[in-house]
Protein backbone atom coordinates (compact mmCIF):
# COMPACT_ATOMS: atom_id res chain seq x y z
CA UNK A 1 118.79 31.97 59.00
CA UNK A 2 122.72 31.70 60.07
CA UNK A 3 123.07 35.41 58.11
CA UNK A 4 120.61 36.93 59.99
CA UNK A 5 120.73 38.15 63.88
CA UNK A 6 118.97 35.82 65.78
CA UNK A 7 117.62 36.41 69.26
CA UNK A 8 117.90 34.66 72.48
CA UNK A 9 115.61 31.56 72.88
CA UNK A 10 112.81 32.88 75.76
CA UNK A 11 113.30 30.01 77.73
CA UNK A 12 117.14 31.42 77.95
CA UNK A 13 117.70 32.17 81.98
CA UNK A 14 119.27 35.41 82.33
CA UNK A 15 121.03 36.90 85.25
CA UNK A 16 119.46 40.24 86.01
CA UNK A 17 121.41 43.17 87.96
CA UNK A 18 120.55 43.15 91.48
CA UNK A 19 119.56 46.81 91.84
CA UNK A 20 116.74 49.23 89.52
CA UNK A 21 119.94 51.83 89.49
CA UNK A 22 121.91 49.74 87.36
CA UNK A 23 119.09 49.99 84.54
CA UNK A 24 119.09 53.93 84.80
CA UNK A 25 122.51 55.40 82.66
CA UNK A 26 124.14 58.22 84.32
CA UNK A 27 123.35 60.27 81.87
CA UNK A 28 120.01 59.54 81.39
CA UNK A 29 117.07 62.25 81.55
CA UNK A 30 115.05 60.54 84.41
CA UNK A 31 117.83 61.78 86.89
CA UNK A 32 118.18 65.47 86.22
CA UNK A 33 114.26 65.51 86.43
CA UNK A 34 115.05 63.54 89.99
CA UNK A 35 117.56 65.90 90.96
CA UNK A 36 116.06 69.12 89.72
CA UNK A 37 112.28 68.08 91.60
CA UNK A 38 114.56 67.20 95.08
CA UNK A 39 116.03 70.02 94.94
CA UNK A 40 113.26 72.68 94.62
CA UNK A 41 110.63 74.11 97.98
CA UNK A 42 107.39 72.16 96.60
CA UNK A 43 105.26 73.90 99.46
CA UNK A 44 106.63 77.57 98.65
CA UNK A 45 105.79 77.07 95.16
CA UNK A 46 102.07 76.25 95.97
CA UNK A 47 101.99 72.55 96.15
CA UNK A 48 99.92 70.26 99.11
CA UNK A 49 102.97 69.05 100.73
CA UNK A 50 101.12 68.21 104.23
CA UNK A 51 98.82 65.13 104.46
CA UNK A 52 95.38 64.76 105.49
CA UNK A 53 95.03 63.26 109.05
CA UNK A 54 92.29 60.94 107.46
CA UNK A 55 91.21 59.01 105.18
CA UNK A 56 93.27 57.07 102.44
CA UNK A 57 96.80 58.44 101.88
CA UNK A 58 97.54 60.25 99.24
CA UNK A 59 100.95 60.58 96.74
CA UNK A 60 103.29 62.86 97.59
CA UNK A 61 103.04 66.31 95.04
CA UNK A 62 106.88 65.21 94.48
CA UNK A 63 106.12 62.02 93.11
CA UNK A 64 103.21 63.39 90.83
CA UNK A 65 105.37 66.02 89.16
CA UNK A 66 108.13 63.70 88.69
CA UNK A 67 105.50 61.82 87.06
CA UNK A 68 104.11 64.72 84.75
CA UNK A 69 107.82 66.03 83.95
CA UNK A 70 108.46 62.49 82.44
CA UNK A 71 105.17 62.36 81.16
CA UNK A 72 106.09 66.13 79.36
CA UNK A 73 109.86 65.21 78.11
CA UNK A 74 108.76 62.10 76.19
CA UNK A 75 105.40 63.59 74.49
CA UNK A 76 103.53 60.85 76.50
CA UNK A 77 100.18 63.59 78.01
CA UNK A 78 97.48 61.36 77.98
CA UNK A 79 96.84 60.33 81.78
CA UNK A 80 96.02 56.66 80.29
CA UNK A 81 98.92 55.92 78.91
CA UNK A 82 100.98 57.44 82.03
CA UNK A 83 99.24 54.74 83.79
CA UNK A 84 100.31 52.22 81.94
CA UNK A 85 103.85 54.09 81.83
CA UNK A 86 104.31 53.87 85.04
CA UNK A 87 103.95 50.20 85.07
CA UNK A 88 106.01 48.82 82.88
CA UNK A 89 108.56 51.46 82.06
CA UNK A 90 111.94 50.70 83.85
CA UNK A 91 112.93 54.82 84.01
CA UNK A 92 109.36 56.00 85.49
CA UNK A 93 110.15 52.21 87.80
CA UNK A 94 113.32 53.96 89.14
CA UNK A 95 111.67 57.23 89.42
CA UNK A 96 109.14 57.16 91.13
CA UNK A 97 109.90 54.27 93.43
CA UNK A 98 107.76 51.42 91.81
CA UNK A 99 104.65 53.73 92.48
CA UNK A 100 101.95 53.73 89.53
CA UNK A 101 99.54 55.87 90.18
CA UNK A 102 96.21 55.76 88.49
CA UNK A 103 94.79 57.71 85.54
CA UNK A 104 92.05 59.84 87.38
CA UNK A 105 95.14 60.91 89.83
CA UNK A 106 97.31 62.11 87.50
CA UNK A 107 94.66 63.69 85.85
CA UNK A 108 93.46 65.64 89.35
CA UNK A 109 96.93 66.32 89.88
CA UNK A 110 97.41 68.64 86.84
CA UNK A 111 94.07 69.93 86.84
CA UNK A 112 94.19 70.90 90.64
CA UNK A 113 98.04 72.23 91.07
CA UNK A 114 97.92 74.37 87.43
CA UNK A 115 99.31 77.42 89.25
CA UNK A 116 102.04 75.63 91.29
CA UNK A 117 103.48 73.20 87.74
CA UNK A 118 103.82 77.07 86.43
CA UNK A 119 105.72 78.33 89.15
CA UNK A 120 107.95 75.09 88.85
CA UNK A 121 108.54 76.20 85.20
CA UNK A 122 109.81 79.69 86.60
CA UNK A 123 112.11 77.96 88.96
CA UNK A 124 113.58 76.09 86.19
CA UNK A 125 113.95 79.17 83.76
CA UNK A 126 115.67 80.35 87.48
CA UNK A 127 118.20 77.53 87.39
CA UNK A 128 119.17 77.86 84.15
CA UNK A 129 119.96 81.18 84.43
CA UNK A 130 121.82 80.87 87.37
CA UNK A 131 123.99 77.79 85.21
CA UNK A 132 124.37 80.65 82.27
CA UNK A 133 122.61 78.35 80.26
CA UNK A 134 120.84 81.48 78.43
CA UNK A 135 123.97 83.40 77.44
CA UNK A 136 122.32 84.97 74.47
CA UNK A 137 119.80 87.33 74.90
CA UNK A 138 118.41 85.62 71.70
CA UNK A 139 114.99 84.24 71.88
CA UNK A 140 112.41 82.38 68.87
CA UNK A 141 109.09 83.06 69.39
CA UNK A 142 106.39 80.38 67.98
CA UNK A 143 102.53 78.92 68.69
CA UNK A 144 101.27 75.52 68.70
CA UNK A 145 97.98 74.46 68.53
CA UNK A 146 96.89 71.78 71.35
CA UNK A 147 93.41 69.87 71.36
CA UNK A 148 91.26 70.30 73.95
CA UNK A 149 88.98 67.36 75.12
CA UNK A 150 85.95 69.53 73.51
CA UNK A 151 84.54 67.70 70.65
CA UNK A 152 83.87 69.29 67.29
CA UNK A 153 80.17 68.82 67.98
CA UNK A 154 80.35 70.62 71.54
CA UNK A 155 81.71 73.51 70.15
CA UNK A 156 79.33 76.71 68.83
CA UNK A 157 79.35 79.87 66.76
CA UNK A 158 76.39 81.75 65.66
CA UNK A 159 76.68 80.50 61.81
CA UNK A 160 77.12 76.96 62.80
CA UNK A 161 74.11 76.82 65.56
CA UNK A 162 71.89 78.63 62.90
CA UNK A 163 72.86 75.89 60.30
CA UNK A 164 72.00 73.21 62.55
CA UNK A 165 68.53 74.60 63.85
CA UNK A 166 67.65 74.84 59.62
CA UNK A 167 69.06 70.94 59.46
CA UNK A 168 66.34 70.39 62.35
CA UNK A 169 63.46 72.23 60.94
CA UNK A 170 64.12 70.34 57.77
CA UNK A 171 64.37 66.69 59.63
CA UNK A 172 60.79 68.01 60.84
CA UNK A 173 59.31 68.89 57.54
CA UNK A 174 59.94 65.63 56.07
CA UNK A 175 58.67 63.65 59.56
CA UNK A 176 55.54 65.80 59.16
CA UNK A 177 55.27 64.63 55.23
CA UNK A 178 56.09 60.90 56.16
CA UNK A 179 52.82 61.28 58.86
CA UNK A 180 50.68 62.86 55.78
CA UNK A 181 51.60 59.53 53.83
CA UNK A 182 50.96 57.56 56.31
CA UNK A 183 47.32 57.97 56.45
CA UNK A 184 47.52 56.34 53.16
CA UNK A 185 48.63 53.21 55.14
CA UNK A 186 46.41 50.34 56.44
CA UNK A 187 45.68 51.27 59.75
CA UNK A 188 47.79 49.59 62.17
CA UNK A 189 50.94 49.87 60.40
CA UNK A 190 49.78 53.89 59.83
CA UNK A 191 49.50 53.93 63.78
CA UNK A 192 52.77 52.35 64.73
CA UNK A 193 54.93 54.82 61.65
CA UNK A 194 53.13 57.30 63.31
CA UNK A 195 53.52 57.34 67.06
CA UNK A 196 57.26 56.44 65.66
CA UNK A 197 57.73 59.63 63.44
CA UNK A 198 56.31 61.75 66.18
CA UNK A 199 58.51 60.62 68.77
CA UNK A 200 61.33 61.48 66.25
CA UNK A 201 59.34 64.96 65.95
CA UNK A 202 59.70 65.42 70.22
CA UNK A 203 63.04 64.45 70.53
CA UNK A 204 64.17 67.59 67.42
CA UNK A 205 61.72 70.06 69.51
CA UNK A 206 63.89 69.00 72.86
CA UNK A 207 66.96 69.70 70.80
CA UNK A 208 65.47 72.76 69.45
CA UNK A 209 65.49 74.25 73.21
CA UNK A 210 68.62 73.30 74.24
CA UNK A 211 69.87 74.93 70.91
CA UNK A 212 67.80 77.99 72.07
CA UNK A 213 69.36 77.97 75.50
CA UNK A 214 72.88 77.79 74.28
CA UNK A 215 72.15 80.57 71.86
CA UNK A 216 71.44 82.60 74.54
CA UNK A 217 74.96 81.55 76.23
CA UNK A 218 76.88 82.38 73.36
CA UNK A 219 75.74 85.80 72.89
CA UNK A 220 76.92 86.50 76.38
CA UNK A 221 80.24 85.80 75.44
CA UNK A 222 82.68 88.49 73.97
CA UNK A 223 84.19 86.27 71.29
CA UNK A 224 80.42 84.96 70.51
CA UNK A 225 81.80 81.24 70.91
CA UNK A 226 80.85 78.93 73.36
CA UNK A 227 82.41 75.45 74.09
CA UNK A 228 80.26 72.66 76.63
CA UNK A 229 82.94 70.50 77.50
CA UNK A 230 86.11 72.74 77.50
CA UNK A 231 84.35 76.20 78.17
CA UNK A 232 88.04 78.36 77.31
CA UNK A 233 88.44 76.03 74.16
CA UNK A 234 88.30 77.53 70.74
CA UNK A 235 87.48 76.71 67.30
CA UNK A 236 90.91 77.31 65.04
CA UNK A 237 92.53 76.81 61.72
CA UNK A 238 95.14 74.33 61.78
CA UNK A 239 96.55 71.82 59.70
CA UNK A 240 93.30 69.24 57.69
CA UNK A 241 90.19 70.77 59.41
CA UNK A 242 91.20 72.61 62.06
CA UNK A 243 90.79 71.91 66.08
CA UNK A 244 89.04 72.65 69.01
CA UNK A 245 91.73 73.76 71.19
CA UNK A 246 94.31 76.34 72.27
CA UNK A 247 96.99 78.04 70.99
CA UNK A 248 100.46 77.69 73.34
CA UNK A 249 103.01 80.43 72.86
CA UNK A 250 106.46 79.71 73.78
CA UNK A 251 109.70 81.78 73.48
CA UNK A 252 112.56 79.28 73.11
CA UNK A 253 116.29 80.48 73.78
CA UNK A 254 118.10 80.10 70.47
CA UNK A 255 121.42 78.40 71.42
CA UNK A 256 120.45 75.78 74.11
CA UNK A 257 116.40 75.21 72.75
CA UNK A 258 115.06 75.57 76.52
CA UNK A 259 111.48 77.05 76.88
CA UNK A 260 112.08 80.80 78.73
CA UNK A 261 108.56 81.93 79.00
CA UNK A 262 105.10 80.08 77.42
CA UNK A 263 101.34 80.81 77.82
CA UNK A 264 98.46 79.09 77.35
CA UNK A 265 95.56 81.63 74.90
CA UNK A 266 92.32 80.68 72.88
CA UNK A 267 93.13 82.88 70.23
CA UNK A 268 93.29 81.39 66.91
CA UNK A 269 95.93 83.48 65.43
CA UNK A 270 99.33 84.66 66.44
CA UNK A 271 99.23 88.05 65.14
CA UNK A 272 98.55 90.04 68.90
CA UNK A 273 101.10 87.98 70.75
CA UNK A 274 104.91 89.11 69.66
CA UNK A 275 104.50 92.05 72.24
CA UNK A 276 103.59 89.78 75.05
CA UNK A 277 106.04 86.94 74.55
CA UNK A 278 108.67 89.29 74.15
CA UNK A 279 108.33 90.99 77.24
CA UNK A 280 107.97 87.82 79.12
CA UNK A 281 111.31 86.64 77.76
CA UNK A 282 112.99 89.41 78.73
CA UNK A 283 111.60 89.56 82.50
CA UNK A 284 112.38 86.26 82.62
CA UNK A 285 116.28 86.63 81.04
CA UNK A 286 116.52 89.73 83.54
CA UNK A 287 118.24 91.61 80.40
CA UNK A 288 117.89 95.19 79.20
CA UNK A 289 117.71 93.63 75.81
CA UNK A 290 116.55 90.92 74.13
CA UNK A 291 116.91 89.56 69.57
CA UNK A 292 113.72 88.20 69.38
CA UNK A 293 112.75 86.01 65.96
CA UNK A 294 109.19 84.99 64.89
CA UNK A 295 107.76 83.86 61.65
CA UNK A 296 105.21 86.08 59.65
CA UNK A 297 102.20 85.29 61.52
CA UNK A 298 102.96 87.29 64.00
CA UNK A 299 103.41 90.66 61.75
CA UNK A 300 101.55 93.08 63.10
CA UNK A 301 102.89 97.03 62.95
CA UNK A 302 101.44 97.55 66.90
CA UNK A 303 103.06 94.73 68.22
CA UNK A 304 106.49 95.35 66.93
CA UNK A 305 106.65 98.68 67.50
């Protein structure tokens, strides 16, 4: 064991610094996101900044977006785990004060203030700007494909709700043969398979309806598509079997890798949005022109031209 690096024993007493700060390099992420958030007019930008005169008090919108700007630079979105984040991780500690607010919060707060978290992007696209971060007019333009909470199951085309109804009229057929059979059957067992087979039977006819009724839904749509649980969420490829989900745009600034302009679409492919990203960036960069780069999924003779 002597060649190997051993730890201290647990029962070791250690001498901790006095103060949260001292845990917290200057350098470290947590404190531009501290600065940057202090330093901006939450209210102008669309945020709740004045409290209810009742009822149980509420975090303050700077907190929360401190919280989902963490959550955002470290790839940690689930509102679960930001939870537990908050916690037991010594930067969100010195952050946000020792505050941990719970899951369903966080998740309100990002589903209520969507508007306002864009405008804060804008303001920092404004910032950097103004610290001639973006000194290139030079901009990479990419998707990404996100998945929504929709499940696979909760999501409908025309092809895939006709292929399901068939799946149901066959589970039906062969209920309806098992009954013939059982007739065949001494009598009280016949009964019981029976009343069980037909129950099966009621329960497929239910579905049938509700199959019926969503039909009806998703021909009312343009994209005939319909989704239950996300209702903007889309079926697209992506990499195994594809997702239920959205495709995020983002135009990236070349030299410094800082987001200048992104957008949230359902559309599966990338090929109508070089145009739009593009001119974003560039009202964004406030140039008269803008190098834009994007891979060959975006190729499309209208858009470039």
């Amino acid at each position: 064991m002597s060649r190997f690096i051993i730890g201290e024993a647990r029962t070791q007493a250690t001498l901790f610094p006095e103060q949260l700060d001292d845990y917290v390099s200057e350098d470290n992420s947590v404190r531009v996101i501290d600065v940057f958030i202090d330093g901006i007019d939450l209210s102008a930008l669309g945020f709740k900044t004045i409290p209810a005169k009742t009822g149980r008090p509420a975090y303050h919108p700077e907190t929360m977006l401190k919280l989902y700007i963490y959550g955002y630079l470290n790839r940690v979105q689930s509102s679960r785990r930001l939870e537990k984040e908050a916690g037991r991780n010594v930067e969100l500690m010195w952050l946000l004060g020792r505050l941990a607010p719970d899951f369903k919060t966080i998740a309100d707060f990002r589903k209520n203030n969507t508007k306002a978290i864009r405008s804060v992007c804008r303001e920092f696209v404004i910032i950097c700007r103004k610290l001639n971060l973006f000194s290139e007019a030079f901009v990479a333009i990419d998707g990404s494909k996100f998945k929504a909470d929709n499940n696979r199951d909760r999501n409908y085309t025309r092809a895939k709700l006709k292929r399901r109804l068939e799946l149901i009229d066959e589970s039906i057929e062969k209920y309806l043969g098992q009954i013939a059979s059982a007739d065949r059957l001494d009598e009280t067992v016949a009964k019981a398979k029976t009343e069980r087979l037909e129950t099966k039977i009621e329960k497929l006819k239910k579905e049938i309806e509700r199959l019926n009724e969503t039909e009806a839904q998703l021909l009312a749509t343009p994209d005939k598509q319909i989704s239950l649980t996300d209702p903007d969420a889309r079926s697209m490829r992506s990499a195994g079997n594809g997702i239920v989900g959205y495709n995020v745009q983002t135009a990236v600034d070349v030299e410094n890798h800082l987001i200048v302009a992104h957008e949230v679409t359902n559309v599966g492919n990338d090929r109508a949005q070089l145009a739009n990203m593009a001119i974003q960036a560039k009202e964004e960069l406030k140039v008269d022109k803008l190098l834009v780069v994007a891979d060959r999924g975006y190729y499309n003779g209208e858009e470039i031209k």
